[in-house]
PDB file of N, CA and C in Angstrom:
ATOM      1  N   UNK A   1       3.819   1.578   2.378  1.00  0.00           N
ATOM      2  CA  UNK A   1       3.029   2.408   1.513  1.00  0.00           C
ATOM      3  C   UNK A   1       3.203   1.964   0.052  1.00  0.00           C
ATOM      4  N   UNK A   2       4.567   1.935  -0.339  1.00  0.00           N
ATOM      5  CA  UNK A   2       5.038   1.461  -1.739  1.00  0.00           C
ATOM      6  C   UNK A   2       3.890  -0.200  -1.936  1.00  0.00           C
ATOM      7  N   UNK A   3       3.673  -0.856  -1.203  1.00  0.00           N
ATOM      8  CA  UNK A   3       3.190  -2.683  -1.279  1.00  0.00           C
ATOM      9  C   UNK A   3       1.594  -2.096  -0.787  1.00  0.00           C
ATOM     10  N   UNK A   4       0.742  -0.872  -1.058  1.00  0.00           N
ATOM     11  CA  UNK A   4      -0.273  -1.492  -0.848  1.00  0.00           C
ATOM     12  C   UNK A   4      -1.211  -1.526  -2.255  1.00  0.00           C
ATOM     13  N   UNK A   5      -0.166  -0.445  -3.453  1.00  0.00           N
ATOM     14  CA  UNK A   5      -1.393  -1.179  -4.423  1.00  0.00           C
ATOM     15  C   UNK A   5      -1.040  -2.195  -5.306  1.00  0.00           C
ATOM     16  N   UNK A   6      -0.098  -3.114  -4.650  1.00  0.00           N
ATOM     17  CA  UNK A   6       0.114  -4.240  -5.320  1.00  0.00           C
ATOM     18  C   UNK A   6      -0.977  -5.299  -4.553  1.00  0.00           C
ATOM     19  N   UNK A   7      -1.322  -5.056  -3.350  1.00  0.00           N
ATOM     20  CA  UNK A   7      -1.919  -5.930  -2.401  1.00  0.00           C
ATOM     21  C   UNK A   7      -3.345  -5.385  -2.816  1.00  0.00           C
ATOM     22  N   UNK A   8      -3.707  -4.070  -2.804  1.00  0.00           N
ATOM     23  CA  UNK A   8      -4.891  -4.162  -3.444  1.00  0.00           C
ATOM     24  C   UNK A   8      -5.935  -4.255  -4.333  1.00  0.00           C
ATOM     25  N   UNK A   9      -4.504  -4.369  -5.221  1.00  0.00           N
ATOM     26  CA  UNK A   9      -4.556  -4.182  -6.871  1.00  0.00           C
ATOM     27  C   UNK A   9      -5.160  -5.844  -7.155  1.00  0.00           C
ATOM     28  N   UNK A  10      -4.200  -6.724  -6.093  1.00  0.00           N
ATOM     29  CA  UNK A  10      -4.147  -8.224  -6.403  1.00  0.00           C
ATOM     30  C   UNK A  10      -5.815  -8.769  -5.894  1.00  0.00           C
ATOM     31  N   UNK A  11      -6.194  -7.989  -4.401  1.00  0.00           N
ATOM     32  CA  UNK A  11      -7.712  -7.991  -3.812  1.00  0.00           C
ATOM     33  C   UNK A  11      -8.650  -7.820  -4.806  1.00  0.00           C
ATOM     34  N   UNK A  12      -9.055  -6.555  -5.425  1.00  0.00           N
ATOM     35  CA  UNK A  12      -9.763  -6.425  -6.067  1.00  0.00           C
ATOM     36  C   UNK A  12      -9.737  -7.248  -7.531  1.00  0.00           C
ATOM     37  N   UNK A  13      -8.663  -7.292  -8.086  1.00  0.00           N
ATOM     38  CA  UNK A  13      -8.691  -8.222  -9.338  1.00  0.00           C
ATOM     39  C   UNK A  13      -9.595  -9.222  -8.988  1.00  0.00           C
ATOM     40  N   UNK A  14      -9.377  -9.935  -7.737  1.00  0.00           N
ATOM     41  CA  UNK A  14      -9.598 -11.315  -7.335  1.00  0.00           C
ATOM     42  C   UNK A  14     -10.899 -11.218  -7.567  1.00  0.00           C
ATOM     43  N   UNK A  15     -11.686  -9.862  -6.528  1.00  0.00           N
ATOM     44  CA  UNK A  15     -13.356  -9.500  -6.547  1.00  0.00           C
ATOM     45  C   UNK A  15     -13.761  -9.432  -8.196  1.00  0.00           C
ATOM     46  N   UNK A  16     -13.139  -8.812  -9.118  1.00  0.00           N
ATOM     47  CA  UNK A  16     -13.860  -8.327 -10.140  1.00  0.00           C
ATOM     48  C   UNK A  16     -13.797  -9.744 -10.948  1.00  0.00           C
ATOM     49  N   UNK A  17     -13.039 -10.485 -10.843  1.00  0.00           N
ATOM     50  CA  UNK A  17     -12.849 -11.994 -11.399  1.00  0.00           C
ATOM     51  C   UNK A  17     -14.368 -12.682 -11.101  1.00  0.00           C
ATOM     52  N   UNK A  18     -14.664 -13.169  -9.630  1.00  0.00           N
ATOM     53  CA  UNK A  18     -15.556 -13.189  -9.194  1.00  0.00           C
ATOM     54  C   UNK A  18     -16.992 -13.094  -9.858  1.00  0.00           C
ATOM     55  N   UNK A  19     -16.668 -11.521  -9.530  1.00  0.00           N
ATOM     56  CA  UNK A  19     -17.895 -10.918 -10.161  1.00  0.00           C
ATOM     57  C   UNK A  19     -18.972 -11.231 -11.802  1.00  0.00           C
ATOM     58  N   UNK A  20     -17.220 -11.122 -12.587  1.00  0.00           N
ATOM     59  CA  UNK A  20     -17.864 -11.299 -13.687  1.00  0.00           C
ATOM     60  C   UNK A  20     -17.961 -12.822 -13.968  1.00  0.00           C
ATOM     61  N   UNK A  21     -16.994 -13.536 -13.100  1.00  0.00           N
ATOM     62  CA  UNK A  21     -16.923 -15.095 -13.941  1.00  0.00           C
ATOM     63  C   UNK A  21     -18.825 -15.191 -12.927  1.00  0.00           C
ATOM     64  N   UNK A  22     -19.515 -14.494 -12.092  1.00  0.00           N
ATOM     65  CA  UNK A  22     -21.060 -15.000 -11.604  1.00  0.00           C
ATOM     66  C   UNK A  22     -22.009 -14.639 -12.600  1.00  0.00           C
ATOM     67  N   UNK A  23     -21.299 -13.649 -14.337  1.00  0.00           N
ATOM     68  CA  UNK A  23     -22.573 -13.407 -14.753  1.00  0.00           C
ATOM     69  C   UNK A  23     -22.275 -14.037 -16.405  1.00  0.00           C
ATOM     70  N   UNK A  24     -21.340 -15.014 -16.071  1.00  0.00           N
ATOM     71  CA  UNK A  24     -20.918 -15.171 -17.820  1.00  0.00           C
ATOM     72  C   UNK A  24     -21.186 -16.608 -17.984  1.00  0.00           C
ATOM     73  N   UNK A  25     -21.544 -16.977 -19.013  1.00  0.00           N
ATOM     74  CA  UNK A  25     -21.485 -18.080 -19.964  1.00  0.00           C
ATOM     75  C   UNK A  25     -20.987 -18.683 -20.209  1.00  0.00           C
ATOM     76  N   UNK A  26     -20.341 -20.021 -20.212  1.00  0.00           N
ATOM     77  CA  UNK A  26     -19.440 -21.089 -21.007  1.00  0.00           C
ATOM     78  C   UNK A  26     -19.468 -21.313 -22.321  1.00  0.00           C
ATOM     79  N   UNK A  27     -19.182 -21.210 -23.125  1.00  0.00           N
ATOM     80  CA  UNK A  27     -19.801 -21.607 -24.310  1.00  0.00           C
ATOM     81  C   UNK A  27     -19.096 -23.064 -24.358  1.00  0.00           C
ATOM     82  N   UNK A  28     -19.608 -23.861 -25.931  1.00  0.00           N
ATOM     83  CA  UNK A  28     -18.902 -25.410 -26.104  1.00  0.00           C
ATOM     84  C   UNK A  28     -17.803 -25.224 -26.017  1.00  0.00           C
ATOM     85  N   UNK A  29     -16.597 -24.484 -26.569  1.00  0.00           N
ATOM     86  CA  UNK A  29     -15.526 -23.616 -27.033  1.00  0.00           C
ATOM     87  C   UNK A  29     -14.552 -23.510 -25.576  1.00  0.00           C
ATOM     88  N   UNK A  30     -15.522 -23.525 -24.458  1.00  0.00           N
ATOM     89  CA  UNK A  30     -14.682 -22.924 -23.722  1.00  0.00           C
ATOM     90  C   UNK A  30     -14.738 -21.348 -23.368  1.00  0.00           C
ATOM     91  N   UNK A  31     -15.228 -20.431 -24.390  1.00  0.00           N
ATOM     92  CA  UNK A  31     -14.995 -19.263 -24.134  1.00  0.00           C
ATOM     93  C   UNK A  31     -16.183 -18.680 -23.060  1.00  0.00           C
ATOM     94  N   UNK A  32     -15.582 -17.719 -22.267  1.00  0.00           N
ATOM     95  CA  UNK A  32     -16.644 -17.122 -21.379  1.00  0.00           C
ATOM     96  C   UNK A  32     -16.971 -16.158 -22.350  1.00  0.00           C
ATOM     97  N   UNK A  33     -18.364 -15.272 -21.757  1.00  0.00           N
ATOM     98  CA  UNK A  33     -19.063 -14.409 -22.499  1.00  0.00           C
ATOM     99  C   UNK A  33     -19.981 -13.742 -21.787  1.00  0.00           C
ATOM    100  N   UNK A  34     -20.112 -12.428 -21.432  1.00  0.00           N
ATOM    101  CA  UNK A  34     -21.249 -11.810 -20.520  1.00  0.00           C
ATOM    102  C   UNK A  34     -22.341 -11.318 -21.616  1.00  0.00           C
ATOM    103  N   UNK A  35     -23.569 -12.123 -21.716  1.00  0.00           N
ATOM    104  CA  UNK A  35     -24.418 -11.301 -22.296  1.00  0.00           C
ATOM    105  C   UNK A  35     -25.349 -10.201 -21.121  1.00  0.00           C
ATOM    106  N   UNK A  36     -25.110 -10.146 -20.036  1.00  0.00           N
ATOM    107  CA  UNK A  36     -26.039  -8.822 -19.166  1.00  0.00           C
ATOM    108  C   UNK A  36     -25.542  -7.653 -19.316  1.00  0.00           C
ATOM    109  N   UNK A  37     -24.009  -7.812 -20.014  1.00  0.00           N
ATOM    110  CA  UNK A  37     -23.853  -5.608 -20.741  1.00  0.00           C
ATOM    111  C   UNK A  37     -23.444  -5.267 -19.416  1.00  0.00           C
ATOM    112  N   UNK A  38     -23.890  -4.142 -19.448  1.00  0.00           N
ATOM    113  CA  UNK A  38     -23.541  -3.175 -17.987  1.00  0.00           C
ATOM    114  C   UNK A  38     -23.639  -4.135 -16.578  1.00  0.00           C
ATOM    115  N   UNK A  39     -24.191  -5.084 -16.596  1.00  0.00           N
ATOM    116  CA  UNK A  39     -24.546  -5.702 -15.120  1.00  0.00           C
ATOM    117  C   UNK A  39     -24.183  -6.789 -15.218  1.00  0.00           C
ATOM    118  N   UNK A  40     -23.049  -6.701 -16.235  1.00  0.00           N
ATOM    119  CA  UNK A  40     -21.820  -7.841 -15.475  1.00  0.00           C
ATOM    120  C   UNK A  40     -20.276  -7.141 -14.371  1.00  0.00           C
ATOM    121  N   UNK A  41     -20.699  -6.035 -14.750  1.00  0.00           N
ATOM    122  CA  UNK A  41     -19.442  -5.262 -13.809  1.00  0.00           C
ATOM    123  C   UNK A  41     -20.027  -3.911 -12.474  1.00  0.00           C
ATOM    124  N   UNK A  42     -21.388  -4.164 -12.992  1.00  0.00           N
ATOM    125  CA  UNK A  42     -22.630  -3.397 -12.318  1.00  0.00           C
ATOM    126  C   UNK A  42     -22.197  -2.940 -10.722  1.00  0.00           C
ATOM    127  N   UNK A  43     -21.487  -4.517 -10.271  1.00  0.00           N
ATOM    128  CA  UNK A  43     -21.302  -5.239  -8.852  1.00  0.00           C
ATOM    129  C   UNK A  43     -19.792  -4.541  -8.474  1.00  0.00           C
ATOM    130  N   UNK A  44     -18.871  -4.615  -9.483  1.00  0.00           N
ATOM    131  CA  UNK A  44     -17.497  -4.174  -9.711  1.00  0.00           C
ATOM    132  C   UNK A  44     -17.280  -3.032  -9.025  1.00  0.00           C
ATOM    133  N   UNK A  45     -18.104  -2.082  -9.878  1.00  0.00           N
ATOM    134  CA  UNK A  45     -18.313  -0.273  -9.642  1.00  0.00           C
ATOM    135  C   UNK A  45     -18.710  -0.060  -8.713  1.00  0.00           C
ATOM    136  N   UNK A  46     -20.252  -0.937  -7.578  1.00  0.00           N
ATOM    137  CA  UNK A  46     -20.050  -0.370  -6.785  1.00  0.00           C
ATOM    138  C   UNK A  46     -19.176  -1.153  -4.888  1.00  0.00           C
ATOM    139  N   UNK A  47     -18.144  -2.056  -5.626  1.00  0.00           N
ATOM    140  CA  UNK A  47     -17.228  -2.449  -4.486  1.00  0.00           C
ATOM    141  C   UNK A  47     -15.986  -1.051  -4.605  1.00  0.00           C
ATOM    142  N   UNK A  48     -15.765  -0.644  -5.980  1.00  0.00           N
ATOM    143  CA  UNK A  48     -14.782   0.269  -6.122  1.00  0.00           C
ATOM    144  C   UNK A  48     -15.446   1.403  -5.872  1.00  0.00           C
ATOM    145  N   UNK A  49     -16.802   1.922  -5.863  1.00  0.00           N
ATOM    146  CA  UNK A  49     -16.941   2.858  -5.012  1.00  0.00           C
ATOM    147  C   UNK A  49     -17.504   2.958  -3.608  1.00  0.00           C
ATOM    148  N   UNK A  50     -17.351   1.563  -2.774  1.00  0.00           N
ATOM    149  CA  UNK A  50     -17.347   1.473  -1.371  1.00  0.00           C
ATOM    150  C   UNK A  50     -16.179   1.814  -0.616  1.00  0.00           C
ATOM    151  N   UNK A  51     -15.103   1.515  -1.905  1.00  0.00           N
ATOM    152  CA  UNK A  51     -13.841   1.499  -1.483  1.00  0.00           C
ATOM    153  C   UNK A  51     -13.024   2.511  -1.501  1.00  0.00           C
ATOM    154  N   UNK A  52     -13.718   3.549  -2.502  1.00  0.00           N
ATOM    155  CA  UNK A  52     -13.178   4.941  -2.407  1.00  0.00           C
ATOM    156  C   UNK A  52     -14.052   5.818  -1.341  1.00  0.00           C
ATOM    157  N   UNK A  53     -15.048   5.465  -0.879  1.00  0.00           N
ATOM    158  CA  UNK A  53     -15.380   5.973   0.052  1.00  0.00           C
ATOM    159  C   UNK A  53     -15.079   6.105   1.437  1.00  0.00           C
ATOM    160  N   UNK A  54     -14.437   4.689   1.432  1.00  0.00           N
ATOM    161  CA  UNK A  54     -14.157   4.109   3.405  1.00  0.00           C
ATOM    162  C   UNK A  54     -12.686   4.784   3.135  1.00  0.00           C
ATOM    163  N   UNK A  55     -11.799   5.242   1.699  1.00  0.00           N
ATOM    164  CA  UNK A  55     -10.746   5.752   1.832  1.00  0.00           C
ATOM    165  C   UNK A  55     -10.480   7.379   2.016  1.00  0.00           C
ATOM    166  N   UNK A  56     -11.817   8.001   1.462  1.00  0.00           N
ATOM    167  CA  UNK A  56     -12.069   8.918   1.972  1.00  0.00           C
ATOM    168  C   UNK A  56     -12.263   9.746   2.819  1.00  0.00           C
ATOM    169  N   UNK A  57     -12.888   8.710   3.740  1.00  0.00           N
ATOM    170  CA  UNK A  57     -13.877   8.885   5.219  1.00  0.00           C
ATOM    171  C   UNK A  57     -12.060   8.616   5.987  1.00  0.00           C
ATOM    172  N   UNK A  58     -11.628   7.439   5.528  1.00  0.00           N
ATOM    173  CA  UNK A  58     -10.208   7.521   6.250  1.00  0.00           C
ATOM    174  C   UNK A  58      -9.353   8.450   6.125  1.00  0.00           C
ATOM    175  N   UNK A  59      -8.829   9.076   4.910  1.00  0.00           N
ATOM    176  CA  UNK A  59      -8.299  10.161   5.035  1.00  0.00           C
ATOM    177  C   UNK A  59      -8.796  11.848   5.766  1.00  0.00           C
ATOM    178  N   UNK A  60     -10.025  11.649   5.763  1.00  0.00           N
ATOM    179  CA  UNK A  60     -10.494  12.912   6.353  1.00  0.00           C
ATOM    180  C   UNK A  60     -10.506  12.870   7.564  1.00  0.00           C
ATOM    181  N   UNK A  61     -10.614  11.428   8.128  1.00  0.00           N
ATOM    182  CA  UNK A  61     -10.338  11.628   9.569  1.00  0.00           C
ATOM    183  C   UNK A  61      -9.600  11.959  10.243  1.00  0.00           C
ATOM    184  N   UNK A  62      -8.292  11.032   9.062  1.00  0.00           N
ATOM    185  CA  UNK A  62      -6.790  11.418   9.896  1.00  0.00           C
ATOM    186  C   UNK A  62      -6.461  13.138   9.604  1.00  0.00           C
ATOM    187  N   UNK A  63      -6.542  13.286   8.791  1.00  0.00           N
ATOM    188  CA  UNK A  63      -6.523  14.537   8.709  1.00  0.00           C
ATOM    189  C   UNK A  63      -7.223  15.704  10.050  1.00  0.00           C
ATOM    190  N   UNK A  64      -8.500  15.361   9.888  1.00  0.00           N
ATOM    191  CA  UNK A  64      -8.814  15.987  11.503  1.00  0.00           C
ATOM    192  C   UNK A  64      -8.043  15.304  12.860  1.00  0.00           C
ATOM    193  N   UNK A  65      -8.064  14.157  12.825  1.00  0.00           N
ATOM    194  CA  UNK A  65      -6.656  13.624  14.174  1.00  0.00           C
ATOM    195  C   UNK A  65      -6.151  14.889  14.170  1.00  0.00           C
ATOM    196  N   UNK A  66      -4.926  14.765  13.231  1.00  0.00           N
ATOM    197  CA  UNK A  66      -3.781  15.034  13.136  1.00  0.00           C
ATOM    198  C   UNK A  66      -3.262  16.130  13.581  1.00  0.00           C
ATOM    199  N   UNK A  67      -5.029  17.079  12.768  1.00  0.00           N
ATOM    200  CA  UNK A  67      -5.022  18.547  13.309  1.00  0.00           C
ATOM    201  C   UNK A  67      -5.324  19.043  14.640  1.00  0.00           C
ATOM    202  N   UNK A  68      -6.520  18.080  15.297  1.00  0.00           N
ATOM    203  CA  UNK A  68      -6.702  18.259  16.785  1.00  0.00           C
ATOM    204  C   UNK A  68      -5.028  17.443  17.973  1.00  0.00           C
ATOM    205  N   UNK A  69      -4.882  17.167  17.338  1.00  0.00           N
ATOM    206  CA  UNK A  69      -3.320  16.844  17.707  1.00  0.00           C
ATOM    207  C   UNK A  69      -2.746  17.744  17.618  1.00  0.00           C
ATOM    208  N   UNK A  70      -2.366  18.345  16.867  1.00  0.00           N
ATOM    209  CA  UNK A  70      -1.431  19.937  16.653  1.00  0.00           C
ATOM    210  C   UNK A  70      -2.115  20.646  17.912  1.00  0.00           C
ATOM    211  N   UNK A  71      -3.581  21.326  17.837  1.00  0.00           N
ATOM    212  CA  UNK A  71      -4.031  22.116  18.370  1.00  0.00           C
ATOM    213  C   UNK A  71      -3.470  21.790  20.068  1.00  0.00           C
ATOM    214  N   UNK A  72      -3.692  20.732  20.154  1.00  0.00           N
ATOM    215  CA  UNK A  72      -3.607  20.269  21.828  1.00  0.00           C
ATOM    216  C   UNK A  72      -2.307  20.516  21.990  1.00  0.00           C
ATOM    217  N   UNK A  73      -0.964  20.139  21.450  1.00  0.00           N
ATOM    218  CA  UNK A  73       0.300  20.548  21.359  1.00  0.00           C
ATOM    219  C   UNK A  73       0.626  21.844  21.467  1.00  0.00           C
ATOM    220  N   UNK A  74       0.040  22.901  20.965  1.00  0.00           N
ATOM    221  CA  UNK A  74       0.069  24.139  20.789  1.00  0.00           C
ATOM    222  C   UNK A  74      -0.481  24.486  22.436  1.00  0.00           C
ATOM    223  N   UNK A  75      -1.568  24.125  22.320  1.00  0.00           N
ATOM    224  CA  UNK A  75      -1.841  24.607  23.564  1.00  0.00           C
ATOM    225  C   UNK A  75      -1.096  24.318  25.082  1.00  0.00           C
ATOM    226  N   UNK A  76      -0.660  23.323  24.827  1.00  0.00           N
ATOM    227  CA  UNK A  76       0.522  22.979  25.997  1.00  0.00           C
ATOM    228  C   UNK A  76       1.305  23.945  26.210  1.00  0.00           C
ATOM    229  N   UNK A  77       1.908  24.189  25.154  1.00  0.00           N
ATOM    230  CA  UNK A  77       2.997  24.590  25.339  1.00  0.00           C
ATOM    231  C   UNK A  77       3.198  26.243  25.497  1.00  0.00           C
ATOM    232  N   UNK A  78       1.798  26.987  24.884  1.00  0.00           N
ATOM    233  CA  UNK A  78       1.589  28.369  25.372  1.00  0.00           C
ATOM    234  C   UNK A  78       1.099  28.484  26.690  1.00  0.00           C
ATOM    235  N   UNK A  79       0.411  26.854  27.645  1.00  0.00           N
ATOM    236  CA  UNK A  79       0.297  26.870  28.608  1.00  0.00           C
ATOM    237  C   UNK A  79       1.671  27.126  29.589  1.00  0.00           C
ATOM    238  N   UNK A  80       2.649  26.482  28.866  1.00  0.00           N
ATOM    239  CA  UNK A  80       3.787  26.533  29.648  1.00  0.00           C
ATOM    240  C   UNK A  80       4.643  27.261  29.626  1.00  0.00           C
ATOM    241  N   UNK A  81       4.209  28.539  28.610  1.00  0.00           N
ATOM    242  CA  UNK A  81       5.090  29.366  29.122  1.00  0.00           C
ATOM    243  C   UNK A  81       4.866  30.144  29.478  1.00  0.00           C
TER     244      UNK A  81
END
Protein backbone atom coordinates (compact mmCIF):
# COMPACT_ATOMS: atom_id res chain seq x y z
CA UNK A 1 0.00 0.00 0.00
CA UNK A 2 2.87 2.38 1.28
CA UNK A 3 4.79 1.70 -2.80
CA UNK A 4 1.76 2.43 -4.77
CA UNK A 5 1.96 6.17 -5.07
CA UNK A 6 5.42 6.08 -5.75
CA UNK A 7 4.63 3.56 -8.67
CA UNK A 8 1.89 5.65 -9.75
CA UNK A 9 3.14 8.80 -9.16
CA UNK A 10 6.29 7.54 -11.44
CA UNK A 11 3.27 6.07 -14.29
CA UNK A 12 1.58 9.03 -14.66
CA UNK A 13 4.55 11.53 -14.64
CA UNK A 14 5.76 9.33 -17.49
CA UNK A 15 1.97 9.90 -19.32
CA UNK A 16 1.88 13.65 -18.61
CA UNK A 17 5.63 13.92 -20.02
CA UNK A 18 4.29 12.35 -23.07
CA UNK A 19 1.52 14.29 -23.35
CA UNK A 20 2.89 17.55 -23.22
CA UNK A 21 6.39 16.87 -24.86
CA UNK A 22 3.21 15.78 -28.22
CA UNK A 23 2.09 19.45 -28.07
CA UNK A 24 5.31 21.60 -27.60
CA UNK A 25 7.83 23.27 -29.65
CA UNK A 26 11.61 23.18 -29.87
CA UNK A 27 12.80 26.32 -30.14
CA UNK A 28 16.74 27.10 -31.66
CA UNK A 29 17.62 27.40 -27.84
CA UNK A 30 16.58 24.16 -27.08
CA UNK A 31 13.75 25.28 -24.98
CA UNK A 32 10.34 23.49 -25.18
CA UNK A 33 7.23 25.67 -25.22
CA UNK A 34 3.40 24.84 -25.47
CA UNK A 35 1.72 27.46 -27.41
CA UNK A 36 -2.05 25.36 -27.41
CA UNK A 37 -2.74 26.84 -23.55
CA UNK A 38 -5.23 24.57 -22.05
CA UNK A 39 -4.78 21.68 -24.70
CA UNK A 40 -1.47 20.91 -23.91
CA UNK A 41 -2.55 19.15 -20.62
CA UNK A 42 -6.26 18.92 -22.05
CA UNK A 43 -5.15 14.96 -22.53
CA UNK A 44 -3.49 14.95 -18.84
CA UNK A 45 -6.94 15.79 -17.02
CA UNK A 46 -8.74 13.52 -18.71
CA UNK A 47 -6.23 10.23 -18.07
CA UNK A 48 -6.37 11.61 -14.31
CA UNK A 49 -9.92 11.59 -14.45
CA UNK A 50 -10.21 8.00 -16.00
CA UNK A 51 -8.17 7.18 -13.27
CA UNK A 52 -10.11 8.48 -10.50
CA UNK A 53 -12.91 6.92 -11.80
CA UNK A 54 -11.81 3.09 -12.36
CA UNK A 55 -10.60 3.96 -8.54
CA UNK A 56 -13.81 4.74 -7.58
CA UNK A 57 -15.82 2.14 -9.32
CA UNK A 58 -12.97 -0.06 -7.45
CA UNK A 59 -13.50 1.05 -4.20
CA UNK A 60 -17.25 0.87 -4.29
CA UNK A 61 -17.16 -2.44 -5.30
CA UNK A 62 -15.05 -3.73 -2.73
CA UNK A 63 -16.89 -2.13 -0.44
CA UNK A 64 -20.17 -3.91 -1.57
CA UNK A 65 -17.94 -7.44 -1.66
CA UNK A 66 -17.03 -6.97 1.54
CA UNK A 67 -20.46 -6.18 2.78
CA UNK A 68 -22.27 -9.08 0.96
CA UNK A 69 -19.52 -11.10 2.58
CA UNK A 70 -20.45 -10.06 6.09
CA UNK A 71 -24.12 -10.61 5.29
CA UNK A 72 -23.53 -14.33 4.11
CA UNK A 73 -21.34 -14.87 7.34
CA UNK A 74 -24.01 -13.64 9.48
CA UNK A 75 -26.32 -15.68 8.03
CA UNK A 76 -24.46 -18.90 8.58
CA UNK A 77 -24.04 -18.65 11.57
CA UNK A 78 -27.73 -17.64 12.86
CA UNK A 79 -28.32 -20.63 10.60
CA UNK A 80 -26.36 -22.60 12.97
CA UNK A 81 -27.59 -21.95 15.81
Amino acid sequence: MTLAPAISGNIFNLIYGKIFDSHTVIGPDGERSCPDGLSCYKNAYLVTLGACGLGLVTTLWTIHHQHETRLKEENKTVAVD
